[in-house]
N, C-alpha and C. Protein backbone atom coordinates (compact mmCIF):
# COMPACT_ATOMS: atom_id res chain seq x y z
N UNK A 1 0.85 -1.17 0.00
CA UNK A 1 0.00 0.00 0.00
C UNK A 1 0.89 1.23 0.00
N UNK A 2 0.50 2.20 -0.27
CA UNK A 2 1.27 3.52 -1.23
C UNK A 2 0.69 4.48 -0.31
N UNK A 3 1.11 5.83 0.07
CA UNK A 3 0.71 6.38 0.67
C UNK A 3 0.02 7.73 -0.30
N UNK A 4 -1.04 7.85 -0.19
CA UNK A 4 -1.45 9.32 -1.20
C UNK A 4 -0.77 10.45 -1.06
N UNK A 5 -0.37 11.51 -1.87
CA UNK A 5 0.20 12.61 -1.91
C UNK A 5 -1.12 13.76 -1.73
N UNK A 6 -1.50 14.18 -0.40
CA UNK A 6 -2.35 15.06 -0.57
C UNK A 6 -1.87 16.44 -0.23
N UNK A 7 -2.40 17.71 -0.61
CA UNK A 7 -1.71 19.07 -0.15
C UNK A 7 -2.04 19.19 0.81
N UNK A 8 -1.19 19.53 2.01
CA UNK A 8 -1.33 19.99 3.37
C UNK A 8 -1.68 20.86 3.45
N UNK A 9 -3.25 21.43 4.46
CA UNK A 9 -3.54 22.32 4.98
C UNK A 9 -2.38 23.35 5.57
N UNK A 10 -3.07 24.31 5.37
CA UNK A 10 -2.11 25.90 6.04
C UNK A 10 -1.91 25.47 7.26
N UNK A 11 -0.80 25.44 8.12
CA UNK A 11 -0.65 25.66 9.41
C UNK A 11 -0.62 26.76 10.05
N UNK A 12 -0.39 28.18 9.27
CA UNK A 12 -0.74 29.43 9.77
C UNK A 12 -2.26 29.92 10.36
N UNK A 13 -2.25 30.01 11.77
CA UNK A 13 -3.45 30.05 12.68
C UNK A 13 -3.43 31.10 12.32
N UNK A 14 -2.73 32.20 11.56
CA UNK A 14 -3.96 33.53 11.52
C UNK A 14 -4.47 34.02 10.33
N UNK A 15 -5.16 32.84 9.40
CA UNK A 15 -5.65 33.33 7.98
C UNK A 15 -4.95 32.81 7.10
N UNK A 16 -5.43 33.89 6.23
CA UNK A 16 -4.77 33.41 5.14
C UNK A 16 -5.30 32.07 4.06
N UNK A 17 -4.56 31.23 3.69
CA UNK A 17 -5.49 29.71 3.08
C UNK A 17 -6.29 28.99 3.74
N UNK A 18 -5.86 29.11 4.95
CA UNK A 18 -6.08 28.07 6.08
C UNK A 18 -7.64 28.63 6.37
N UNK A 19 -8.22 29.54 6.33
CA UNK A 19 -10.10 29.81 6.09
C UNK A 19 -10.50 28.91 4.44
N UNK A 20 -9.98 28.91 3.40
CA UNK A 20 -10.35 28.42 2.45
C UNK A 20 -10.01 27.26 2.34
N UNK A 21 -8.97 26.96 3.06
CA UNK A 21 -9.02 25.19 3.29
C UNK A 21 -9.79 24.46 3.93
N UNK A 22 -9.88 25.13 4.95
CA UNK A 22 -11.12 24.10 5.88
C UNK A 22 -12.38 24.51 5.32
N UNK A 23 -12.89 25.19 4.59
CA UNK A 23 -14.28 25.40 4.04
C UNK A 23 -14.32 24.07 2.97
N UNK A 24 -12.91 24.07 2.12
CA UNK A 24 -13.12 23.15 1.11
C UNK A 24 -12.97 21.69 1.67
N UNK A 25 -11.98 21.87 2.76
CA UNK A 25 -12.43 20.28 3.43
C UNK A 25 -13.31 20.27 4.16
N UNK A 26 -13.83 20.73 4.99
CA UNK A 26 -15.45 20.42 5.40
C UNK A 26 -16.50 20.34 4.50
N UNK A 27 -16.35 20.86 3.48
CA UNK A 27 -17.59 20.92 2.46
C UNK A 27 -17.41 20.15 1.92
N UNK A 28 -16.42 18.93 1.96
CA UNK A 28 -16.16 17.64 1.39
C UNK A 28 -17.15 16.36 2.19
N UNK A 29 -17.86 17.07 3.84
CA UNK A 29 -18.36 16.33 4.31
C UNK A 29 -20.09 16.53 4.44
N UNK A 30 -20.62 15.59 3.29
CA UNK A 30 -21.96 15.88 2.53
C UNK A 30 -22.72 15.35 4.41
N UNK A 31 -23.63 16.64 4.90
CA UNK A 31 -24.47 16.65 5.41
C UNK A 31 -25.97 16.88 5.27
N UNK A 32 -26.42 17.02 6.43
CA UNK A 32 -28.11 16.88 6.26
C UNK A 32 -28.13 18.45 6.36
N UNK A 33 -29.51 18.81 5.71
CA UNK A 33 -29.77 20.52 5.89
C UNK A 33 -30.85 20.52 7.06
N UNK A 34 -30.67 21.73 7.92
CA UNK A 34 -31.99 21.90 8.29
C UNK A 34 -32.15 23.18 8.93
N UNK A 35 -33.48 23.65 9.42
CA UNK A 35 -33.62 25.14 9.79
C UNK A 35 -33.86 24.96 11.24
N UNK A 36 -33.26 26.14 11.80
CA UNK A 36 -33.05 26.15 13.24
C UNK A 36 -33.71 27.25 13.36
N UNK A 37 -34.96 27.28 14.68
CA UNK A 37 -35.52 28.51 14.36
C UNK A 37 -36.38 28.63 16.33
N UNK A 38 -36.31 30.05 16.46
CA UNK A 38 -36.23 30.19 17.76
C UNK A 38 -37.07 31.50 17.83
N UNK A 39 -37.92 31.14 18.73
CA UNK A 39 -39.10 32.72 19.16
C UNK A 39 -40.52 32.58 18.87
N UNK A 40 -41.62 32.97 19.75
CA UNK A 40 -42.76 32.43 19.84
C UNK A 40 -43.29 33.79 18.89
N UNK A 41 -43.06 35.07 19.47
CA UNK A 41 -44.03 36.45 19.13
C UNK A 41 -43.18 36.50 17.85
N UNK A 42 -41.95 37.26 17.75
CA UNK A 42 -41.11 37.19 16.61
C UNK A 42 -40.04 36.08 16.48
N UNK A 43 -40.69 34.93 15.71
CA UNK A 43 -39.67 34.19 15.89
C UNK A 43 -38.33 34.31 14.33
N UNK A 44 -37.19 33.74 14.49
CA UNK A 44 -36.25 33.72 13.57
C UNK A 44 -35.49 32.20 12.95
N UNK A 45 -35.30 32.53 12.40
CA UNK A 45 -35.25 30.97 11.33
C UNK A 45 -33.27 31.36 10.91
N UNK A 46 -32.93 30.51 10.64
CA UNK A 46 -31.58 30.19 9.91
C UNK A 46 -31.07 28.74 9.72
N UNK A 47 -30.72 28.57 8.37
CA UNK A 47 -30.22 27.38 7.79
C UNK A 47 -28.77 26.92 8.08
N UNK A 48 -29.35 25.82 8.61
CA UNK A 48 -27.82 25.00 9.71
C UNK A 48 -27.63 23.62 8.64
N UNK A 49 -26.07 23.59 8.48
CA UNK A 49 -26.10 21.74 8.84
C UNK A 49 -25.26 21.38 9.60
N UNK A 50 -24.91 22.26 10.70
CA UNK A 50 -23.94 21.66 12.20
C UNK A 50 -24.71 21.42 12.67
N UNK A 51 -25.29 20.39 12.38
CA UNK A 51 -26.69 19.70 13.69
C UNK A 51 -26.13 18.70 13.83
N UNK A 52 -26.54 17.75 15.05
CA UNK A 52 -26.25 16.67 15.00
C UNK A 52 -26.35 16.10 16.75
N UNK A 53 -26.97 14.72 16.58
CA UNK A 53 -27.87 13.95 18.03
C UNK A 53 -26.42 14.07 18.60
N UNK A 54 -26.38 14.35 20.39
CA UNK A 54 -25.46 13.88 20.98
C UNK A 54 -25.59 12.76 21.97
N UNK A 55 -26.94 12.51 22.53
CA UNK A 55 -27.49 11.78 23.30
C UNK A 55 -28.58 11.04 23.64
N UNK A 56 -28.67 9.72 23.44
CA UNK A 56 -30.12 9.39 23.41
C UNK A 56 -30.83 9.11 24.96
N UNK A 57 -29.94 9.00 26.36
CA UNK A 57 -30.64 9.32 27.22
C UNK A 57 -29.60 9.97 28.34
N UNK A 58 -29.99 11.35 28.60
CA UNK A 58 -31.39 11.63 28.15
C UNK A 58 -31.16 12.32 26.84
N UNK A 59 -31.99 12.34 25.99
CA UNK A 59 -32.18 12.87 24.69
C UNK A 59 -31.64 14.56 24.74
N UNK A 60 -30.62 14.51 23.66
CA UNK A 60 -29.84 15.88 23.59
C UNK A 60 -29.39 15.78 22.30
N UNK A 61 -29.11 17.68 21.41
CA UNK A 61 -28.76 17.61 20.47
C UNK A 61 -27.87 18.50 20.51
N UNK A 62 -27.39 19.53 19.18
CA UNK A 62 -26.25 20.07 19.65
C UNK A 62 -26.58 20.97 17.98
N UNK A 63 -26.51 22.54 18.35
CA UNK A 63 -26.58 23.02 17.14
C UNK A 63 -25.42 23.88 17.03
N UNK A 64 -24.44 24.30 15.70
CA UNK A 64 -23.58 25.55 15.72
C UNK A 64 -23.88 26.45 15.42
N UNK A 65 -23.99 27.22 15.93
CA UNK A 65 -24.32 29.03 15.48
C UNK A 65 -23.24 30.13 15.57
N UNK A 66 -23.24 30.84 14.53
CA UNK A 66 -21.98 32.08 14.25
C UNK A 66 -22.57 33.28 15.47
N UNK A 67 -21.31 33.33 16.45
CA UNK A 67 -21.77 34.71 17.53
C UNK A 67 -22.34 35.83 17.08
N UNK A 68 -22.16 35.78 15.71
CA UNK A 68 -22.35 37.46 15.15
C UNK A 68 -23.85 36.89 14.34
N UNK A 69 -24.70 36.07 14.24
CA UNK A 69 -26.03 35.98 14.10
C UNK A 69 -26.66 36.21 14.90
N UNK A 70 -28.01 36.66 14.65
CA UNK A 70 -29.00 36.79 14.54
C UNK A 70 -29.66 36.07 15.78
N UNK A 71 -29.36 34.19 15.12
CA UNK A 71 -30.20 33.75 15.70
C UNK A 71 -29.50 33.43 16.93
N UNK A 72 -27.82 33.65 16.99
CA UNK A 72 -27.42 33.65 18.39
C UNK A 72 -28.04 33.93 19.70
N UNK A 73 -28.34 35.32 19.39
CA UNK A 73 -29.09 35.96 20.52
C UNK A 73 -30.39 35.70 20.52
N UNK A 74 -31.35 35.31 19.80
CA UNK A 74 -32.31 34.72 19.78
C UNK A 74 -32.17 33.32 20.56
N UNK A 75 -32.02 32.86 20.48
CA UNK A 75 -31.74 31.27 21.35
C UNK A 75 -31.38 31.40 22.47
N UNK A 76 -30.24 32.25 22.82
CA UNK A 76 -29.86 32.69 24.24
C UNK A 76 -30.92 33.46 24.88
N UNK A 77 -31.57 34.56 24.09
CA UNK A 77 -32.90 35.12 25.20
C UNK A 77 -34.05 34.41 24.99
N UNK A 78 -34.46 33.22 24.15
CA UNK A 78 -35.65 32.38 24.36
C UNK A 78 -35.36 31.60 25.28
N UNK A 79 -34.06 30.85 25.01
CA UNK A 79 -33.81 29.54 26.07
C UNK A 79 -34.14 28.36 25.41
N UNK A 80 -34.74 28.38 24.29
CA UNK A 80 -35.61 27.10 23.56
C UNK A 80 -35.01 27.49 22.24
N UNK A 81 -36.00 26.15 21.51
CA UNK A 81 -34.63 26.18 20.04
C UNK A 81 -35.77 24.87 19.13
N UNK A 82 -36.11 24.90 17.73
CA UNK A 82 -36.44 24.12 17.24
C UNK A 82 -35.75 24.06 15.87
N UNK A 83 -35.45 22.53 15.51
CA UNK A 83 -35.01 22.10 14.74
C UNK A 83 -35.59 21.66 13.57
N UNK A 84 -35.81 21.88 12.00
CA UNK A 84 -36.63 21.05 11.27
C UNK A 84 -35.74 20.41 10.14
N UNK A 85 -35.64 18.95 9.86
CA UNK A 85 -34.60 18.89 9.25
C UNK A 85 -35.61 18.76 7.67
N UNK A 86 -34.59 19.48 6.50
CA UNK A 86 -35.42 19.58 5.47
C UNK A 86 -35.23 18.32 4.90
N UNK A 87 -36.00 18.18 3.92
CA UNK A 87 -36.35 16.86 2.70
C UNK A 87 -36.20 17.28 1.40
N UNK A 88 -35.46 16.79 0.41
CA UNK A 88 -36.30 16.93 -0.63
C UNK A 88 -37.16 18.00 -1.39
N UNK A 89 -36.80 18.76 -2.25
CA UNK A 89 -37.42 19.81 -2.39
C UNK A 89 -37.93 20.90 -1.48
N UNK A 90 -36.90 20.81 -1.03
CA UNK A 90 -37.14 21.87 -0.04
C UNK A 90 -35.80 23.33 0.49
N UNK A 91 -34.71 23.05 -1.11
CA UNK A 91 -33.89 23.82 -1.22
C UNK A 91 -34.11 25.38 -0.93
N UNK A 92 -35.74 25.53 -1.47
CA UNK A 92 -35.68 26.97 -1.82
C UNK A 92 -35.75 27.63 0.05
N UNK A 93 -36.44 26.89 0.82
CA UNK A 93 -36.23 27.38 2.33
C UNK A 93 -35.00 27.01 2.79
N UNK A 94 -34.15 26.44 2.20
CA UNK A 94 -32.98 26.22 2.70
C UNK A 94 -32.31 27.44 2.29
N UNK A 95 -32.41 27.89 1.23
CA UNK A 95 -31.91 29.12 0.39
C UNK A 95 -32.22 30.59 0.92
N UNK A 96 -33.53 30.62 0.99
CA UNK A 96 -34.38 31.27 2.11
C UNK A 96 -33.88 31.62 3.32
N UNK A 97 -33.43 30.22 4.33
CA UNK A 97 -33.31 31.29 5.00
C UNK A 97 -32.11 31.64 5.60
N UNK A 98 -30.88 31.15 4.44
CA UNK A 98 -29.43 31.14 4.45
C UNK A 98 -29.09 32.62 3.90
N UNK A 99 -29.98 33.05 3.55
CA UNK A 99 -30.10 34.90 2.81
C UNK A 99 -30.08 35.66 3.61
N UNK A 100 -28.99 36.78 3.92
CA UNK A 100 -28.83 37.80 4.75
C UNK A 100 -29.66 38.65 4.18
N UNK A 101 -30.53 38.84 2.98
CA UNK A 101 -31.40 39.92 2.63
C UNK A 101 -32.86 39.28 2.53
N UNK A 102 -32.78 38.53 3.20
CA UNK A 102 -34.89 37.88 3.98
C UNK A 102 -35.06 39.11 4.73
N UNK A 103 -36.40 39.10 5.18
CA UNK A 103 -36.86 40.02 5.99
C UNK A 103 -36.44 39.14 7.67
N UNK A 104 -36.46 40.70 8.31
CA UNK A 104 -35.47 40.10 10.10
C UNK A 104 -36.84 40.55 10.80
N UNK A 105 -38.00 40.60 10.58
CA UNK A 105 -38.77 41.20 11.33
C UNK A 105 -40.29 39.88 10.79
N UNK A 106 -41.73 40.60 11.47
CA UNK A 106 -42.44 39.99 11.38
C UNK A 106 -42.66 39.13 9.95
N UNK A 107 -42.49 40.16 8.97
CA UNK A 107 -41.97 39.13 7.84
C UNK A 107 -41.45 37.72 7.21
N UNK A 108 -40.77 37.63 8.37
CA UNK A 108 -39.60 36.56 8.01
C UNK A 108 -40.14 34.89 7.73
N UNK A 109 -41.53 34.68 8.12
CA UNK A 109 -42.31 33.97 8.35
C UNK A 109 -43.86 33.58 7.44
N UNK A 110 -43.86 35.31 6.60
CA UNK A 110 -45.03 35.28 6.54
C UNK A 110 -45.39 34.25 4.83
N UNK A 111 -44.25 33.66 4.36
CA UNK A 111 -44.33 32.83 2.93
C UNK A 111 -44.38 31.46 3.13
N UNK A 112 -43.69 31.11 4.50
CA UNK A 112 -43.44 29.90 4.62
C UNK A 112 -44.22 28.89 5.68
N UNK A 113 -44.99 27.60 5.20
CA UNK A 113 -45.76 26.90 5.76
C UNK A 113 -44.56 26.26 7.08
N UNK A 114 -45.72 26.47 8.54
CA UNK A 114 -45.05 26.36 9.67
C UNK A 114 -46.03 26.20 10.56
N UNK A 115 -45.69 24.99 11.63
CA UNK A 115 -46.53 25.45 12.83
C UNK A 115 -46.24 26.02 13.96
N UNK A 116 -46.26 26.12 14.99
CA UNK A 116 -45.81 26.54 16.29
C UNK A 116 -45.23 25.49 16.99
N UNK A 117 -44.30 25.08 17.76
CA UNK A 117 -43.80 23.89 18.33
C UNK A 117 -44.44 24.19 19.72
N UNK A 118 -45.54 23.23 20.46
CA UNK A 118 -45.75 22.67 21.16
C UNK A 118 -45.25 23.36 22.43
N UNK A 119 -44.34 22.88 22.72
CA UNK A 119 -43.20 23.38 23.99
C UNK A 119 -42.58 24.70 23.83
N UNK A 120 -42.03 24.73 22.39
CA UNK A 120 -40.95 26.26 22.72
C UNK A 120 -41.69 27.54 21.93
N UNK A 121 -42.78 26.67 21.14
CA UNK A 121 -43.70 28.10 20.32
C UNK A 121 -42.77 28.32 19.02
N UNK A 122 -41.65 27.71 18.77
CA UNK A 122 -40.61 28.27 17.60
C UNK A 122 -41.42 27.22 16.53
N UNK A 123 -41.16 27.82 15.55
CA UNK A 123 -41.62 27.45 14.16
C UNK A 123 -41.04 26.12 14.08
N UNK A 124 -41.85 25.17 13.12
CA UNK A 124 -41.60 23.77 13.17
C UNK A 124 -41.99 23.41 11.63
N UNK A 125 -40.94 23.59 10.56
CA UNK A 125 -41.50 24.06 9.27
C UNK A 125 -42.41 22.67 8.64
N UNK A 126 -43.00 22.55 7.73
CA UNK A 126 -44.33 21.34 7.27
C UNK A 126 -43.43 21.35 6.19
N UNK A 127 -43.84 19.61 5.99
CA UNK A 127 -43.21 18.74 5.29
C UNK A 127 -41.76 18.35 5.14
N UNK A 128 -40.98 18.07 6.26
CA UNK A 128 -39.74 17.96 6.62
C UNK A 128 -39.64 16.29 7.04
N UNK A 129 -38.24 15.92 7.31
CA UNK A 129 -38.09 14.69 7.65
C UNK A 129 -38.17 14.37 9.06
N UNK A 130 -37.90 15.34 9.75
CA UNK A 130 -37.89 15.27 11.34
C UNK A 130 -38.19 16.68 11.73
N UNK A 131 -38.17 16.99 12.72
CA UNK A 131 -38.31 17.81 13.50
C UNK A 131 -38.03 17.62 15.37
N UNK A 132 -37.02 18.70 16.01
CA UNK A 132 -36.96 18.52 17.62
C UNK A 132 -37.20 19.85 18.02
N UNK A 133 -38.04 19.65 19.19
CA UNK A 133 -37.87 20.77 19.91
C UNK A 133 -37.10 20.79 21.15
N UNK A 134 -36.18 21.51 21.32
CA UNK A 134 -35.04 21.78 22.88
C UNK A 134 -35.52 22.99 23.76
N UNK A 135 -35.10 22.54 24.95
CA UNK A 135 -34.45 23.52 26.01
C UNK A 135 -32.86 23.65 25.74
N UNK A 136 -32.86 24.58 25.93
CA UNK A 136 -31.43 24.94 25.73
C UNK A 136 -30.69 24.53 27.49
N UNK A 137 -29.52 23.63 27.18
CA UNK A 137 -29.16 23.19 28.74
C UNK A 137 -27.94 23.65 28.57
N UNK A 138 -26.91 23.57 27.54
CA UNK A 138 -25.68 24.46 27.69
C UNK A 138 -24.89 25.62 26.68
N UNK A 139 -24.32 26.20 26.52
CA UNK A 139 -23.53 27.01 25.79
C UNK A 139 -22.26 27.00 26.18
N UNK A 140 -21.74 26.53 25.08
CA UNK A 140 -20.01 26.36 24.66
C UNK A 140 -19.56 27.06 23.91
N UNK A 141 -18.58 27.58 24.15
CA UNK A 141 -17.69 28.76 23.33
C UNK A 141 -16.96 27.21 22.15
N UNK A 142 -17.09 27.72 21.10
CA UNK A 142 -16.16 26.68 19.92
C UNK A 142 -15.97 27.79 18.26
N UNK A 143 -14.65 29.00 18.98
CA UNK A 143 -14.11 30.06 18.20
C UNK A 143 -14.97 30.86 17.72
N UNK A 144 -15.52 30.89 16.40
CA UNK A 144 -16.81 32.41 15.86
C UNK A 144 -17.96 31.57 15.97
N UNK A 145 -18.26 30.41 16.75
CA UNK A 145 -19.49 29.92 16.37
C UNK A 145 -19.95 29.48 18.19
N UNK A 146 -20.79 29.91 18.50
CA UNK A 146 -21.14 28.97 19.58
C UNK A 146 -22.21 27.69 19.86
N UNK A 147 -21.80 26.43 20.35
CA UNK A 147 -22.51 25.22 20.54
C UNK A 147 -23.21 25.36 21.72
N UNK A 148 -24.80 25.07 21.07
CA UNK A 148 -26.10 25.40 21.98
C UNK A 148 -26.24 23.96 22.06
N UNK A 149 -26.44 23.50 23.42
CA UNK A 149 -26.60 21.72 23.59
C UNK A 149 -28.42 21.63 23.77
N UNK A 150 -28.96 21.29 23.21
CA UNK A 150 -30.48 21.57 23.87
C UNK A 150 -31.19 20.09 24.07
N UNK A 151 -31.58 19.79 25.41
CA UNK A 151 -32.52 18.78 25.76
C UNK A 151 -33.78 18.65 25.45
N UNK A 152 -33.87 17.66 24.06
CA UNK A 152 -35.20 17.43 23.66
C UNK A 152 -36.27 17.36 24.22
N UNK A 153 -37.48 18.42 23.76
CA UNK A 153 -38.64 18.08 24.55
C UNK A 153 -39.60 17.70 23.84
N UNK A 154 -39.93 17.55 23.27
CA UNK A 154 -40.74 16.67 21.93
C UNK A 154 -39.69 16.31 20.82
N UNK A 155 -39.90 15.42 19.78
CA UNK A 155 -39.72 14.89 18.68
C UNK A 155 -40.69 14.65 17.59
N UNK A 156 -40.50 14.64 16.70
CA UNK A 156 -41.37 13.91 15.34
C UNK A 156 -40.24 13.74 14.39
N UNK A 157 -41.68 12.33 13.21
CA UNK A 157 -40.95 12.43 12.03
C UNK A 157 -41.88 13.39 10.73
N UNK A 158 -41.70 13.66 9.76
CA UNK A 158 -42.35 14.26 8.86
C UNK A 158 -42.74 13.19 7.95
N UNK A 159 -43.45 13.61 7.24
CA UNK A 159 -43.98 12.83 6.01
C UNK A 159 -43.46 12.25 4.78
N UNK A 160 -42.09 12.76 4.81
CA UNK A 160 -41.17 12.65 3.56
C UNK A 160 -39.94 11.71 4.03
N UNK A 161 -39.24 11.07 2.93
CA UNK A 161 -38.17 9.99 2.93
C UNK A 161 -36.53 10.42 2.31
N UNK A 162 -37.09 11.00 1.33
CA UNK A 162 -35.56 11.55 0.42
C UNK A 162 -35.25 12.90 1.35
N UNK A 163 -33.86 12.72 1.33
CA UNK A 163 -33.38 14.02 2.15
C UNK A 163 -32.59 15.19 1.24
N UNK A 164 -32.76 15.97 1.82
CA UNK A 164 -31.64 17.45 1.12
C UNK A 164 -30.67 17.74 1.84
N UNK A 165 -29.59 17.34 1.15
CA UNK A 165 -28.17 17.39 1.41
C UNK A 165 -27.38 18.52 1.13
N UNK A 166 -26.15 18.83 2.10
CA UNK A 166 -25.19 19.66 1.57
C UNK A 166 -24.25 18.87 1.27
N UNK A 167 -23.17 19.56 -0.19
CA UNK A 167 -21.71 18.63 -0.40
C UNK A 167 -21.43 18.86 -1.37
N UNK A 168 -20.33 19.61 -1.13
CA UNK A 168 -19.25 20.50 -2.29
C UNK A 168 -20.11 21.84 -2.26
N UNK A 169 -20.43 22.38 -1.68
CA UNK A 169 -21.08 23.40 -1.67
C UNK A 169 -22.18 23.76 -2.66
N UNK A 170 -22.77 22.50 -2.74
CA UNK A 170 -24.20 21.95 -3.61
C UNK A 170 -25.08 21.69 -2.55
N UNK A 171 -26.29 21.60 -2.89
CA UNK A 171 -27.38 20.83 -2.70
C UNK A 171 -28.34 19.72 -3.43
N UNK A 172 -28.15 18.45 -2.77
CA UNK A 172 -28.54 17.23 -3.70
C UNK A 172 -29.78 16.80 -3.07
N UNK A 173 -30.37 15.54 -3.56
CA UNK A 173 -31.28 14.82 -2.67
C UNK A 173 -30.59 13.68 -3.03
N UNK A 174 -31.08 12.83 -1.74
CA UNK A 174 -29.96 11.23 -1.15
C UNK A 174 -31.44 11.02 -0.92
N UNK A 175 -32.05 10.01 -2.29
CA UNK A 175 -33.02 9.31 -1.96
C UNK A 175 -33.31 7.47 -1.63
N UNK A 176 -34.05 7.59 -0.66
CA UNK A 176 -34.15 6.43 0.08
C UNK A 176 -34.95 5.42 -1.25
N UNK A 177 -34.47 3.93 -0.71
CA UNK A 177 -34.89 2.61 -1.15
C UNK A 177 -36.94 2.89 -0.99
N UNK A 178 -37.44 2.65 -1.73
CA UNK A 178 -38.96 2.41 -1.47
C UNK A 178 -39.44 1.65 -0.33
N UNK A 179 -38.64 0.35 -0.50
CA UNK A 179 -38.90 -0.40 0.48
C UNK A 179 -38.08 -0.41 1.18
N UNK A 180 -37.09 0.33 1.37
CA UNK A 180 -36.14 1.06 2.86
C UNK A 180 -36.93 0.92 4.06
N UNK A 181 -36.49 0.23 5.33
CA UNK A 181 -36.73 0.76 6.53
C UNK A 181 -37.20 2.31 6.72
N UNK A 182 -38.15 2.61 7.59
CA UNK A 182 -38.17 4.02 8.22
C UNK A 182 -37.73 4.08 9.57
């Protein structure tokens, strides 16, 4: 066995390639999309795929958010947090609400089919593959982004099977077997 010749990442910690390297190697790692969205009166929406389960008991998840968003401070003064993971045709809200020029006010809400989540009141968008709603139980500093750990308080699944993916800085659908397990 041969060892591959790959180009080494920048080791310079202050810039430089080393931001465009790790974008292009992380974006090498095709994830799930979904909208993270927080606030009962005005609530706010933003398109994540640093999601991901950390615990099944007790049930915990774990979202990344950039300090300088939006929905940072939104999550920190709700305390609660809902997750909807998208499916399948469902790029254009992924697109939606990854747009720094959406509306930030009552607006932000008023195109897109949603219900209220149960427990935290945050939007819980229709026709998705899953959906969680959290309490928010910790906050971790992890550099421009901070990790919100939130303890599930409801769950569902959605109605749909094929998922919408990120990878290579695309969006695909990774569709399931018919007769696939659910």
């Amino acid at each position: 066995m041969t060892a591959a010749k790959q180009k080494p990442v920048s080791r310079d910690r202050c810039g430089g390639d080393r931001h465009v390297d790790m974008r292009a190697v992380m974006g090498a790692f095709a994830t799930g999309v979904t909208v993270v969205t927080s606030g009962r009166e005005l609530p706010h929406g933003m398109t994540a795929n640093a999601f991901t389960s950390v615990s099944l008991d007790p049930a915990m998840v774990l979202v990344c958010v950039k300090q300088s968003a939006a929905m940072h401070s939104t999550i920190l003064a709700n305390g609660m947090f809902a997750v909807s993971i998208l499916a399948a045709g469902q790029e254009e809200l992924a697109r939606y609400f990854a747009s720094p020029s959406r509306p930030r006010d009552e607006r932000e809400f008023r195109t897109v089919d949603f219900r209220p989540g149960e427990h935290t009141g945050s939007p819980i968008i229709e026709g998705n593959l899953g959906w969680v709603e959290c309490e928010l139980a910790a906050v971790y500093e992890g550099g421009d982004h901070s990790i919100f750990l939130g303890s599930v308080l409801d769950i569902g699944h959605g109605d749909r099977t094929d998922a919408l993916v990120f990878h290579i800085g695309r969006f695909s659908v990774l569709a399931t077997d018919v007769h696939g397990v659910r």
